[in-house]
PDB file of N, CA and C in Angstrom:
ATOM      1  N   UNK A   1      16.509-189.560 -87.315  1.00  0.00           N
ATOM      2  CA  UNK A   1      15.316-188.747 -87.205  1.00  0.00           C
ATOM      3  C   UNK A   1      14.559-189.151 -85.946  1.00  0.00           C
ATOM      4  N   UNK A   2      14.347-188.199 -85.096  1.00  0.00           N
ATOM      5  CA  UNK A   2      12.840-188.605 -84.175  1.00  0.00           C
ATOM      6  C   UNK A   2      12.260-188.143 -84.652  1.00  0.00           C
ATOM      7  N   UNK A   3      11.074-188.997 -84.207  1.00  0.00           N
ATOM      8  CA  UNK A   3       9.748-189.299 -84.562  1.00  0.00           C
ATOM      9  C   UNK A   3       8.922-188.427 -83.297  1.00  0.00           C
ATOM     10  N   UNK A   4       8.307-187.458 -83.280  1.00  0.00           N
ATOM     11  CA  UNK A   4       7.652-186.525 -82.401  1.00  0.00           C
ATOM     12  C   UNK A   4       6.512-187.731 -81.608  1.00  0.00           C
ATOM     13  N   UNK A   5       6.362-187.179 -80.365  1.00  0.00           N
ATOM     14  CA  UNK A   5       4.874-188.404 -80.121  1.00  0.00           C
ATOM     15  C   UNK A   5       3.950-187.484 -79.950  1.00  0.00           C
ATOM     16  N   UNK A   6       3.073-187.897 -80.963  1.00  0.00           N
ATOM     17  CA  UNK A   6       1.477-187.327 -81.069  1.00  0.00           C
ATOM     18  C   UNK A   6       0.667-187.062 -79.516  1.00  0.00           C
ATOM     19  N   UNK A   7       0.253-186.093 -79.265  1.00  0.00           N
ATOM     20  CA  UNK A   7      -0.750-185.952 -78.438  1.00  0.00           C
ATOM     21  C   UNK A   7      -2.064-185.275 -78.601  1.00  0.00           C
ATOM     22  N   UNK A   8      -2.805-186.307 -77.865  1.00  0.00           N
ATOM     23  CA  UNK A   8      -4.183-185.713 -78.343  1.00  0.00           C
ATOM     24  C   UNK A   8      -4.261-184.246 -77.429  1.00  0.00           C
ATOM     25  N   UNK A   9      -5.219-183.987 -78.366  1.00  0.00           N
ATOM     26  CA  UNK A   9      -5.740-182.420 -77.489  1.00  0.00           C
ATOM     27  C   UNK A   9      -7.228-182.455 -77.417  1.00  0.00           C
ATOM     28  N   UNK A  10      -7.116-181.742 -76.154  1.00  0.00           N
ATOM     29  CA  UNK A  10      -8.446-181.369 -75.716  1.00  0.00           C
ATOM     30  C   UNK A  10      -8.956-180.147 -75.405  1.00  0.00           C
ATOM     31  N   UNK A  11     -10.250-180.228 -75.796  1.00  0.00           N
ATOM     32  CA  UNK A  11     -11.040-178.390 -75.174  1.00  0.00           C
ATOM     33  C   UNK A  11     -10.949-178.479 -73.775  1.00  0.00           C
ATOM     34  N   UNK A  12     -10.429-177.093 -73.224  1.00  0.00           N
ATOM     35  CA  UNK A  12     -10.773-177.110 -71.679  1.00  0.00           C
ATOM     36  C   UNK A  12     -11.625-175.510 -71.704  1.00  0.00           C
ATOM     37  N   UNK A  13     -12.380-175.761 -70.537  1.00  0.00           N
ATOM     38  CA  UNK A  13     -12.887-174.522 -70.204  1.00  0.00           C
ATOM     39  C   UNK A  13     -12.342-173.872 -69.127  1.00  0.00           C
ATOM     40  N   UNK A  14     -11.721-172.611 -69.499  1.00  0.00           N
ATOM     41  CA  UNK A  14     -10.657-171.959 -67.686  1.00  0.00           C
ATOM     42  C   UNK A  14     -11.899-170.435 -67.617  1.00  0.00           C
ATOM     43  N   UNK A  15     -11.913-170.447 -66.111  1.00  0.00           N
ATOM     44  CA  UNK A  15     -12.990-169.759 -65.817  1.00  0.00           C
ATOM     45  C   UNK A  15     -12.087-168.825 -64.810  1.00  0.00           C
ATOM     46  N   UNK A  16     -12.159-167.441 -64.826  1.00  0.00           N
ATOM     47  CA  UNK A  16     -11.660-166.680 -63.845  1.00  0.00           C
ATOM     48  C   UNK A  16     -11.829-165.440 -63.705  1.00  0.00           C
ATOM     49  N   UNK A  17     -11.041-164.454 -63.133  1.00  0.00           N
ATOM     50  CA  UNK A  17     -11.274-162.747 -63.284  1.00  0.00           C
ATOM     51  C   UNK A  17     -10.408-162.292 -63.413  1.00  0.00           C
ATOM     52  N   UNK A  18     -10.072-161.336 -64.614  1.00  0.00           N
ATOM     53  CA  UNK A  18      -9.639-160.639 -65.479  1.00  0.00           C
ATOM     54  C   UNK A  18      -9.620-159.491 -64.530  1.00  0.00           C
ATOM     55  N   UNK A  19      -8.276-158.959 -63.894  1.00  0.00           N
ATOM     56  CA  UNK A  19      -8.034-157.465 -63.885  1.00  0.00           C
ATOM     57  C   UNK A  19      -7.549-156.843 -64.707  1.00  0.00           C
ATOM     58  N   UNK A  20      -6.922-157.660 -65.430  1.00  0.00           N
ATOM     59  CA  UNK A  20      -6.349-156.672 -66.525  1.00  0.00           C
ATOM     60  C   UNK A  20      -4.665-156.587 -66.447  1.00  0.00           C
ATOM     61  N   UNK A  21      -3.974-156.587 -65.023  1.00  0.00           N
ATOM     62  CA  UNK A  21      -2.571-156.791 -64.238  1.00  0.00           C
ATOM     63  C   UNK A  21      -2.605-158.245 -64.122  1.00  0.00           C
ATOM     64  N   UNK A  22      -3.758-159.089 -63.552  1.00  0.00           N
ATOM     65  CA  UNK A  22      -3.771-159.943 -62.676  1.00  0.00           C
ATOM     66  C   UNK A  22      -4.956-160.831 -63.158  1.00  0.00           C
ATOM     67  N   UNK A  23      -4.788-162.256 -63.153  1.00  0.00           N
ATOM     68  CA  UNK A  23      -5.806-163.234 -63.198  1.00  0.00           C
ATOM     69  C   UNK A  23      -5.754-164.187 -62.524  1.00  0.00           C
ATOM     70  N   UNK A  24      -7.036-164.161 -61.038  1.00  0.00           N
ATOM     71  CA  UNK A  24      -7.207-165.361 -60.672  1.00  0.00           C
ATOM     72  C   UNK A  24      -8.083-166.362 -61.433  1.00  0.00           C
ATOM     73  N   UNK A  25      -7.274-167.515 -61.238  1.00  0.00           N
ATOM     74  CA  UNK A  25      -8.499-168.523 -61.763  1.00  0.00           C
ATOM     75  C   UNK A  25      -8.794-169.140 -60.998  1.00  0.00           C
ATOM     76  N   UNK A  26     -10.375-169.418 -61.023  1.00  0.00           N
ATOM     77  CA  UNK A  26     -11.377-170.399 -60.377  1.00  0.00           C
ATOM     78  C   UNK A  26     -11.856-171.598 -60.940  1.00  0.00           C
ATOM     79  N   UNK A  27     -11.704-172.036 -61.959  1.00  0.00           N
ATOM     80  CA  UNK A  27     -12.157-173.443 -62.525  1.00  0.00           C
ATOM     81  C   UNK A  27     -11.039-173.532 -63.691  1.00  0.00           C
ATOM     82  N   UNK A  28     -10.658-174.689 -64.134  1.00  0.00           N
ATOM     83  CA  UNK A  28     -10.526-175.310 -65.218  1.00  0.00           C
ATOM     84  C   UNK A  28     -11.300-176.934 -65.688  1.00  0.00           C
ATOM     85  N   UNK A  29     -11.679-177.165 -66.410  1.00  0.00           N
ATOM     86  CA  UNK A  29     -12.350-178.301 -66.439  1.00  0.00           C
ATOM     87  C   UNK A  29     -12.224-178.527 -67.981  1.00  0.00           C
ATOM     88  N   UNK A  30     -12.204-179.910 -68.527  1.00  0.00           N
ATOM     89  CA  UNK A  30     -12.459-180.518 -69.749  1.00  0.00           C
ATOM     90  C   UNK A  30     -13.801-180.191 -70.507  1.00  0.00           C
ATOM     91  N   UNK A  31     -14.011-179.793 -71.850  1.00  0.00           N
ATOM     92  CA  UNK A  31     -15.124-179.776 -72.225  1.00  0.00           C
ATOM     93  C   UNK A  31     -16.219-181.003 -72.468  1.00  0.00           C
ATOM     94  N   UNK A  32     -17.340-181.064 -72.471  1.00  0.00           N
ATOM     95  CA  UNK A  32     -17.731-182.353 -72.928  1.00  0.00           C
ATOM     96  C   UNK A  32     -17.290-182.876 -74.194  1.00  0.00           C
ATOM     97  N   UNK A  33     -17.393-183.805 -74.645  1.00  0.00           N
ATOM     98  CA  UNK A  33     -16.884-184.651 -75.785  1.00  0.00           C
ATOM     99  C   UNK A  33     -18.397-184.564 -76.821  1.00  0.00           C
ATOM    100  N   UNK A  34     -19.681-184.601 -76.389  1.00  0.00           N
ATOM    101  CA  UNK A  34     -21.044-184.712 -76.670  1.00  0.00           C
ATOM    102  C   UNK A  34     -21.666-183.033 -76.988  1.00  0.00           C
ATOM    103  N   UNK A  35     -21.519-182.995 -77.837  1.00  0.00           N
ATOM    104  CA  UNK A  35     -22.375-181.251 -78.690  1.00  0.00           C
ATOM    105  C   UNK A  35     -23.208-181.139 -77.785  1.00  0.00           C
ATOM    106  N   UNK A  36     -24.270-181.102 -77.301  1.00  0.00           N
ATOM    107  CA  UNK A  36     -25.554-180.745 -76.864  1.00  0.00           C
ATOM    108  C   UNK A  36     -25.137-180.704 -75.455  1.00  0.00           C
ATOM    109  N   UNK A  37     -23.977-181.441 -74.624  1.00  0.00           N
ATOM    110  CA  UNK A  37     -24.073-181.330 -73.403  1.00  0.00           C
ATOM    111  C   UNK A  37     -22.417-180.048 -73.162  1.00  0.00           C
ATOM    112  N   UNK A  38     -21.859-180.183 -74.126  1.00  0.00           N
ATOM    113  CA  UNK A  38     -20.637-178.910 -74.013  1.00  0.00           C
ATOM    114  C   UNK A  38     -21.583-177.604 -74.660  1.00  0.00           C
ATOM    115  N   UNK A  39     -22.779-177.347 -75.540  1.00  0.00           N
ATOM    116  CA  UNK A  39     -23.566-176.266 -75.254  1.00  0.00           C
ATOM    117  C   UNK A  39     -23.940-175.895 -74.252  1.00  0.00           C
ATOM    118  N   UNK A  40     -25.079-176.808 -73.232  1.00  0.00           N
ATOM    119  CA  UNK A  40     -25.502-176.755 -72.459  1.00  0.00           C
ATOM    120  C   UNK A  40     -24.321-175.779 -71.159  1.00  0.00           C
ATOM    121  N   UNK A  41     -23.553-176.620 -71.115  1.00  0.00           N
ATOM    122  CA  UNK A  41     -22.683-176.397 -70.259  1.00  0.00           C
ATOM    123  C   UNK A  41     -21.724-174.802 -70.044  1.00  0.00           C
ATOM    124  N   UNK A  42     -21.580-174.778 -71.552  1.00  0.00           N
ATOM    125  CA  UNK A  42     -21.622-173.765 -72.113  1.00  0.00           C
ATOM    126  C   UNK A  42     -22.210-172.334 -71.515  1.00  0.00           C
ATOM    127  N   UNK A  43     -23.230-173.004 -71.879  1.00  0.00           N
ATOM    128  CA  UNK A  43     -24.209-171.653 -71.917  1.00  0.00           C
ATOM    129  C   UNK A  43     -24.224-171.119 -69.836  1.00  0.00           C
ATOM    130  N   UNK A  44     -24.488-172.708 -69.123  1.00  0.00           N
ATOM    131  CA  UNK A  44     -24.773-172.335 -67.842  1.00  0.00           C
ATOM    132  C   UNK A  44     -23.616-171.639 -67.350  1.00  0.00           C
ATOM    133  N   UNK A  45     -22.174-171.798 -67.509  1.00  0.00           N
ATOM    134  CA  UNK A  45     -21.286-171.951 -67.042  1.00  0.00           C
ATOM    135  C   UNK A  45     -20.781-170.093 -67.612  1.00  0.00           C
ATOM    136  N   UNK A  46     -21.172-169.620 -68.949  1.00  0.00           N
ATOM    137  CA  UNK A  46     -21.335-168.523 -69.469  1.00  0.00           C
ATOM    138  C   UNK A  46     -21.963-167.454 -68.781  1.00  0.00           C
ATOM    139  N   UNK A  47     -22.922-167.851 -67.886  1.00  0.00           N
ATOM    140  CA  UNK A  47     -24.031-167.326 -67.393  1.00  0.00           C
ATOM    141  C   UNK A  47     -23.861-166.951 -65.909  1.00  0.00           C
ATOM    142  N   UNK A  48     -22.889-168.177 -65.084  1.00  0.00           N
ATOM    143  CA  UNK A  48     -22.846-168.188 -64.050  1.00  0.00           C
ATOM    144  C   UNK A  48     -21.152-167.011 -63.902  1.00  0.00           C
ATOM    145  N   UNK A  49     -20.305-167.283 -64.668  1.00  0.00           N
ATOM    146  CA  UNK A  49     -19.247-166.027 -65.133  1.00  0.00           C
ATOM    147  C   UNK A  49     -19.686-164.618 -65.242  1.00  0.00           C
ATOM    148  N   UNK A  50     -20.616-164.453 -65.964  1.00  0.00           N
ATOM    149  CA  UNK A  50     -21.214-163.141 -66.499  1.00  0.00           C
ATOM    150  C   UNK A  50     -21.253-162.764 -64.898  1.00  0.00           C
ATOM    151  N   UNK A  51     -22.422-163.419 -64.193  1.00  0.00           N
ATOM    152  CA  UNK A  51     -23.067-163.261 -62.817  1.00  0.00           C
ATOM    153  C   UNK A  51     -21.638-162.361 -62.254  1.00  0.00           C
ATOM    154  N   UNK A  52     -20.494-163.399 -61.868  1.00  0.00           N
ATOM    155  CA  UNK A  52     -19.496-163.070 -61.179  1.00  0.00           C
ATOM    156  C   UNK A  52     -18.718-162.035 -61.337  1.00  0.00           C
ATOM    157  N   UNK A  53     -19.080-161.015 -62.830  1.00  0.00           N
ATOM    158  CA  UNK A  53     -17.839-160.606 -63.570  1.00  0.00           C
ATOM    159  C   UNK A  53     -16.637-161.012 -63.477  1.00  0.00           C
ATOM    160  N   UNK A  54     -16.856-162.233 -64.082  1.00  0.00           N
ATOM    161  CA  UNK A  54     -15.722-162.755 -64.740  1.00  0.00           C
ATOM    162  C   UNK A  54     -15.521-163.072 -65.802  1.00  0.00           C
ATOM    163  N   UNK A  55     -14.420-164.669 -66.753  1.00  0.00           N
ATOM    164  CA  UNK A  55     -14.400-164.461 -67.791  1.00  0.00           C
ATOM    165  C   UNK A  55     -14.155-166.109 -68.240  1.00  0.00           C
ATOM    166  N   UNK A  56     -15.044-166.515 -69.367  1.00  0.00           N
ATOM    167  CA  UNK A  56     -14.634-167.538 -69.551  1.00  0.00           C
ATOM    168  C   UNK A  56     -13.720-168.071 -70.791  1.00  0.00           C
ATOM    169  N   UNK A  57     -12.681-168.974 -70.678  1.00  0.00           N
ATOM    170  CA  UNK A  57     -12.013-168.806 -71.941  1.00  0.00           C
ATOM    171  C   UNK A  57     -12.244-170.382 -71.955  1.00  0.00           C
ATOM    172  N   UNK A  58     -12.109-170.825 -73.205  1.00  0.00           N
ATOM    173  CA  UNK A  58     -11.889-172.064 -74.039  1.00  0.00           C
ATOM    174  C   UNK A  58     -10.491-171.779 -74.835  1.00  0.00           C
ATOM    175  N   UNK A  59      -9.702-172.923 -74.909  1.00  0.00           N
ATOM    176  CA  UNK A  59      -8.229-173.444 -74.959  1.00  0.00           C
ATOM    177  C   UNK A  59      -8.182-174.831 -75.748  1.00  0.00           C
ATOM    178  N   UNK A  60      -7.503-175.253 -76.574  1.00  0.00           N
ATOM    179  CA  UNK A  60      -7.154-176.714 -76.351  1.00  0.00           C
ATOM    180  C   UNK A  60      -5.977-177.123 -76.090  1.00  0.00           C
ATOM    181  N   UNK A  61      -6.143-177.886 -75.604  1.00  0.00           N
ATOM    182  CA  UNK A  61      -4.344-178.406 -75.316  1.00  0.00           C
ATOM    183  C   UNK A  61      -4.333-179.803 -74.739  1.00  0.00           C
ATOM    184  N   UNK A  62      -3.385-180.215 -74.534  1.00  0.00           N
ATOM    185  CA  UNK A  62      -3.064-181.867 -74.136  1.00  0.00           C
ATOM    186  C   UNK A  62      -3.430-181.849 -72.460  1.00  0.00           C
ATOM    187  N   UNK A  63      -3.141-181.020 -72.224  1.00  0.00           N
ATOM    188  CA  UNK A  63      -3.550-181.217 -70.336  1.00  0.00           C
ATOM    189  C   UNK A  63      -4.197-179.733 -69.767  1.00  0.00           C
ATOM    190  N   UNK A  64      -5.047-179.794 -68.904  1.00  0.00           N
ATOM    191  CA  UNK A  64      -5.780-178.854 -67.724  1.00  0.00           C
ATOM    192  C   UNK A  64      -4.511-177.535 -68.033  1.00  0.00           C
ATOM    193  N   UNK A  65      -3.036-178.032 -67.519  1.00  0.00           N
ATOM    194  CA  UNK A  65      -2.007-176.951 -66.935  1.00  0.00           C
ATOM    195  C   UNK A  65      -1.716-176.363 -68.397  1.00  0.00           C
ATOM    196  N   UNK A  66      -1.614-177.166 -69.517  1.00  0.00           N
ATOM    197  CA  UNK A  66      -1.360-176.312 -70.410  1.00  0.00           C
ATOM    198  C   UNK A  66      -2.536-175.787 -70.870  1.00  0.00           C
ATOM    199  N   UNK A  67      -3.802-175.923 -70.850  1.00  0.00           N
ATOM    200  CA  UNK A  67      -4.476-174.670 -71.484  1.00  0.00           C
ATOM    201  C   UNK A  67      -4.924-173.510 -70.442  1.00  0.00           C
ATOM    202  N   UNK A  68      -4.181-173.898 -69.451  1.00  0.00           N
ATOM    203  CA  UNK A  68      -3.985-172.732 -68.355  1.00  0.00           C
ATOM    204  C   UNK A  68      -2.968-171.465 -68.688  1.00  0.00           C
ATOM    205  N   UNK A  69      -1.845-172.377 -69.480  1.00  0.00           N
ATOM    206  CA  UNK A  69      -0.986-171.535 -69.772  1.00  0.00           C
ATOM    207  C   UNK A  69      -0.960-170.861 -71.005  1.00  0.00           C
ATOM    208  N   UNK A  70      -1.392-171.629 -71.950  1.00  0.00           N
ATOM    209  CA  UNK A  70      -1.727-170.915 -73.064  1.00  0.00           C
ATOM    210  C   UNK A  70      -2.928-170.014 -72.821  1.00  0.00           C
ATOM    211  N   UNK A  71      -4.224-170.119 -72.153  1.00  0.00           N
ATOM    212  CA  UNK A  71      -4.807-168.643 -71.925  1.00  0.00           C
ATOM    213  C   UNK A  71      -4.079-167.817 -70.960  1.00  0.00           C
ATOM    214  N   UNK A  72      -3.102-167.671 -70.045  1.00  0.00           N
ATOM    215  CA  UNK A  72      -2.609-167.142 -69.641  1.00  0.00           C
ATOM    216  C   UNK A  72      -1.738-166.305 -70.584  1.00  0.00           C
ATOM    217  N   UNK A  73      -1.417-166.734 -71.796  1.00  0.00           N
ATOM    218  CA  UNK A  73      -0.317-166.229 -72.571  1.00  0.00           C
ATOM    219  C   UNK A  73      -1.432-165.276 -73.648  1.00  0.00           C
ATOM    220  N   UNK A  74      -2.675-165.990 -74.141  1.00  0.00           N
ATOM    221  CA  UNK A  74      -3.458-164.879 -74.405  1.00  0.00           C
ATOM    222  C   UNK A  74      -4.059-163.684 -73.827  1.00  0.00           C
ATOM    223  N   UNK A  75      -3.737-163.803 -72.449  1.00  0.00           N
ATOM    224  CA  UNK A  75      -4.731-162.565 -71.601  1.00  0.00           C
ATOM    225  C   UNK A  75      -3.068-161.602 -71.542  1.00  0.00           C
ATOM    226  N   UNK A  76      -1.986-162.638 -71.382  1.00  0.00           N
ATOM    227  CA  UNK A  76      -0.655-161.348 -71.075  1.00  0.00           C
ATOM    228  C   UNK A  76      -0.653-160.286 -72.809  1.00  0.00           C
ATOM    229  N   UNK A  77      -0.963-161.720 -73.891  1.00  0.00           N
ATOM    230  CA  UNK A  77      -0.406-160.694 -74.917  1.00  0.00           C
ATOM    231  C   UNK A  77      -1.728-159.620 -75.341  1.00  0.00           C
ATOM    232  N   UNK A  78      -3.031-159.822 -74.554  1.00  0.00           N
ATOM    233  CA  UNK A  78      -4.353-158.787 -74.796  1.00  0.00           C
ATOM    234  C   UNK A  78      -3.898-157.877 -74.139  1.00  0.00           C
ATOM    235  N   UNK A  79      -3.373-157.771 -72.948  1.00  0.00           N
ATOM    236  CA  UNK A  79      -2.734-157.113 -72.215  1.00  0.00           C
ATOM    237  C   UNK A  79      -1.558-155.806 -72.594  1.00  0.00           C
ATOM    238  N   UNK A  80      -0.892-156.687 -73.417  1.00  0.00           N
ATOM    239  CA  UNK A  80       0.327-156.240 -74.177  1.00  0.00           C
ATOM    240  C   UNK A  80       1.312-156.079 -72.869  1.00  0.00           C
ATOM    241  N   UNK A  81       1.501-157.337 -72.056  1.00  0.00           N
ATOM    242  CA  UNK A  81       2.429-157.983 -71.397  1.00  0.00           C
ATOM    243  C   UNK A  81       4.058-158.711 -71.916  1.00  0.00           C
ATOM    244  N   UNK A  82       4.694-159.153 -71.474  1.00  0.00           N
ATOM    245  CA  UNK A  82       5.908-159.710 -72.206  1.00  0.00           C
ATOM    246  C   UNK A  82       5.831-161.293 -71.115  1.00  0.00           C
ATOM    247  N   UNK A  83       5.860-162.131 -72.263  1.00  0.00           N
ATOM    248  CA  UNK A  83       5.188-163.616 -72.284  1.00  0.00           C
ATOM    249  C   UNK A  83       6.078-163.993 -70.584  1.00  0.00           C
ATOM    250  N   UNK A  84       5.028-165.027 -70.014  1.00  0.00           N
ATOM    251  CA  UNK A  84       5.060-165.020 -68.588  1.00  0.00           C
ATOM    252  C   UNK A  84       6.453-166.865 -69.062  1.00  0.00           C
ATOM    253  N   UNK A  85       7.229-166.601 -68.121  1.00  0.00           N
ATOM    254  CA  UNK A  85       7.910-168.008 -68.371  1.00  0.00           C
ATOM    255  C   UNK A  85       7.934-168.479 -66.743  1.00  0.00           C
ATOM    256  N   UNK A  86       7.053-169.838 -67.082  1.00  0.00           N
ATOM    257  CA  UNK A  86       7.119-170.786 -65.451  1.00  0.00           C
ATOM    258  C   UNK A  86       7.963-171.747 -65.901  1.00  0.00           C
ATOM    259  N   UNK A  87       8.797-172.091 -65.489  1.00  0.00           N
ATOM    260  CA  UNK A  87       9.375-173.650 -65.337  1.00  0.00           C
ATOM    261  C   UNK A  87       8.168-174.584 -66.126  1.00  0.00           C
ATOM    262  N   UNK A  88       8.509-175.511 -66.329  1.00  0.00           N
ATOM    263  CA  UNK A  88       7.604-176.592 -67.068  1.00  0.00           C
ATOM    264  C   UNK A  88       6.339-177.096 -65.742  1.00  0.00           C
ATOM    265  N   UNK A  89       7.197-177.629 -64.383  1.00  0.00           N
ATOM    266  CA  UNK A  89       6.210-177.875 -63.344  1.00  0.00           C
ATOM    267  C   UNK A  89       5.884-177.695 -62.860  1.00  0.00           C
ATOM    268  N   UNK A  90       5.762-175.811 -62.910  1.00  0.00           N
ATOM    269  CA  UNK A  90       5.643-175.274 -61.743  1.00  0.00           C
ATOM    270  C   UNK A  90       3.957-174.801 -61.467  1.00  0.00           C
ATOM    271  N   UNK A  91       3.625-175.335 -60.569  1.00  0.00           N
ATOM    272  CA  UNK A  91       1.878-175.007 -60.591  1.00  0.00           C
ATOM    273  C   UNK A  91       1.695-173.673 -60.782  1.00  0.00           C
ATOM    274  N   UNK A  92       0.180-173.535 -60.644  1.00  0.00           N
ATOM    275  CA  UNK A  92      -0.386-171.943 -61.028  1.00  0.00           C
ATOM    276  C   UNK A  92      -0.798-172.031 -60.362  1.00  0.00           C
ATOM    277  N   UNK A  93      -1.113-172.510 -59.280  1.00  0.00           N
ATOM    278  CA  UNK A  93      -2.169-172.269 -58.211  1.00  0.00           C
ATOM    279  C   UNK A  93      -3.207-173.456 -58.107  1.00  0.00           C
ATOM    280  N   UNK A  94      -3.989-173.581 -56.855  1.00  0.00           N
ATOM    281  CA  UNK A  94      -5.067-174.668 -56.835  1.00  0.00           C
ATOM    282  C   UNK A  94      -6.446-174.023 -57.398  1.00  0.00           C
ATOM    283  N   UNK A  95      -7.290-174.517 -57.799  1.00  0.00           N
ATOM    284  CA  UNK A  95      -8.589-174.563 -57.974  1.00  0.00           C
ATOM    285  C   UNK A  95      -9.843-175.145 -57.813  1.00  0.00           C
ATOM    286  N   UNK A  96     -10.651-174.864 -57.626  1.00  0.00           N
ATOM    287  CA  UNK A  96     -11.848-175.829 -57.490  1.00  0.00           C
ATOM    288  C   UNK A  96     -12.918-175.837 -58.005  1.00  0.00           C
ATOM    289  N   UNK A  97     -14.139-175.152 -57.619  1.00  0.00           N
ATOM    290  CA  UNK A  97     -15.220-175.207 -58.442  1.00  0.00           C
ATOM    291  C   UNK A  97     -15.320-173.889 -58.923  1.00  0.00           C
ATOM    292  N   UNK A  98     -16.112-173.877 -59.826  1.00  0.00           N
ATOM    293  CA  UNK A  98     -16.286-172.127 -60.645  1.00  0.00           C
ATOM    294  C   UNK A  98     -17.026-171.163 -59.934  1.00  0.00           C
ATOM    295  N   UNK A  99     -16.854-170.210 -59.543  1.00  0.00           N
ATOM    296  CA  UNK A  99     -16.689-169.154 -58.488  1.00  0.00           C
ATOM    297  C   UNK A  99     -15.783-168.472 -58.184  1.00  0.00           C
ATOM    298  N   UNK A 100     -16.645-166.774 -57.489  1.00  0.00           N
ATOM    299  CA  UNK A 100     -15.283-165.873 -57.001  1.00  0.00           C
ATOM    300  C   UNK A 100     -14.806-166.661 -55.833  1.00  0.00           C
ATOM    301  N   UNK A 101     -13.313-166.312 -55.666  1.00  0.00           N
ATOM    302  CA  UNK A 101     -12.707-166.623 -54.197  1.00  0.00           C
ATOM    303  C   UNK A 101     -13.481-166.243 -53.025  1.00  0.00           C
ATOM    304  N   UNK A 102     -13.821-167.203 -52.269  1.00  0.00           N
ATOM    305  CA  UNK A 102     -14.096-166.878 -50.698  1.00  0.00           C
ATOM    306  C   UNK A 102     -13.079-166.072 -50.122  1.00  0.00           C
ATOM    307  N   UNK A 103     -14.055-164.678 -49.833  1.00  0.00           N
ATOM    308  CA  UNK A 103     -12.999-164.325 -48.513  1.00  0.00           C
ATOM    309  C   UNK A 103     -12.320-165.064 -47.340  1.00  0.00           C
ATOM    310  N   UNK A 104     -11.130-164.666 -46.261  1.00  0.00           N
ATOM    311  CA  UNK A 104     -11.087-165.706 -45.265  1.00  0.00           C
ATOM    312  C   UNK A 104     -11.970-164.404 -44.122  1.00  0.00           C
ATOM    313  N   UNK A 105     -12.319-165.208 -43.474  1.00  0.00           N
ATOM    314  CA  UNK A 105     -12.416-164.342 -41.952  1.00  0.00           C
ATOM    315  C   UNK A 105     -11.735-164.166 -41.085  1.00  0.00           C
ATOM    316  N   UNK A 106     -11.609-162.789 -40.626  1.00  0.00           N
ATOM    317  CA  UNK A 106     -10.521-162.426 -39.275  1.00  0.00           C
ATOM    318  C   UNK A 106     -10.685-162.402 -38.531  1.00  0.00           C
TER     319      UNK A 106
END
């Protein structure tokens, strides 16, 4: 018999824009661990999305990339998409702080 190895999970918050075809994302980040400061955060971070029309999702999972992928797999099947398959390591892209993409200039 193996013995599975336990992993903890965590809330992440993935922040991005929803076309509906297409989702860039702009943030992923860990939730707080502390009620009053994952409200807080919550709420600003809710607020500052709305601003952008965008969309915020909460996930849990063992790492950043997987609750990337598991909301990715909820927005394909809202969608009524046929489930997206990446390789195990294959990135999704970089991110940084929560916000639309900067244009570049020409």
């Amino acid at each position: 018999m193996n013995p599975q190895p336990i992993t903890e999970q965590a809330e992440f918050f993935i922040v991005g824009k929803d076309t509906g075809s297409s989702f860039t994302l702009w943030d992923v980040c860990p939730a707080p661990a502390d009620p009053a400061r994952r409200a807080v955060m919550l709420e600003e971070a809710g607020i500052d999305v709305h601003d952008a029309l965008g969309e915020l999702l909460i996930e849990r999972a063992a790492t950043a990339h997987d609750a990337v992928r598991q909301a990715l797999g909820v927005l394909r099947e809202r969608a009524r998409l046929p489930p997206l398959l990446l390789p195990r390591g294959e990135r999704l892209g970089r991110c940084s702080r929560a916000g639309p993409p900067v244009g570049r200039e020409g």
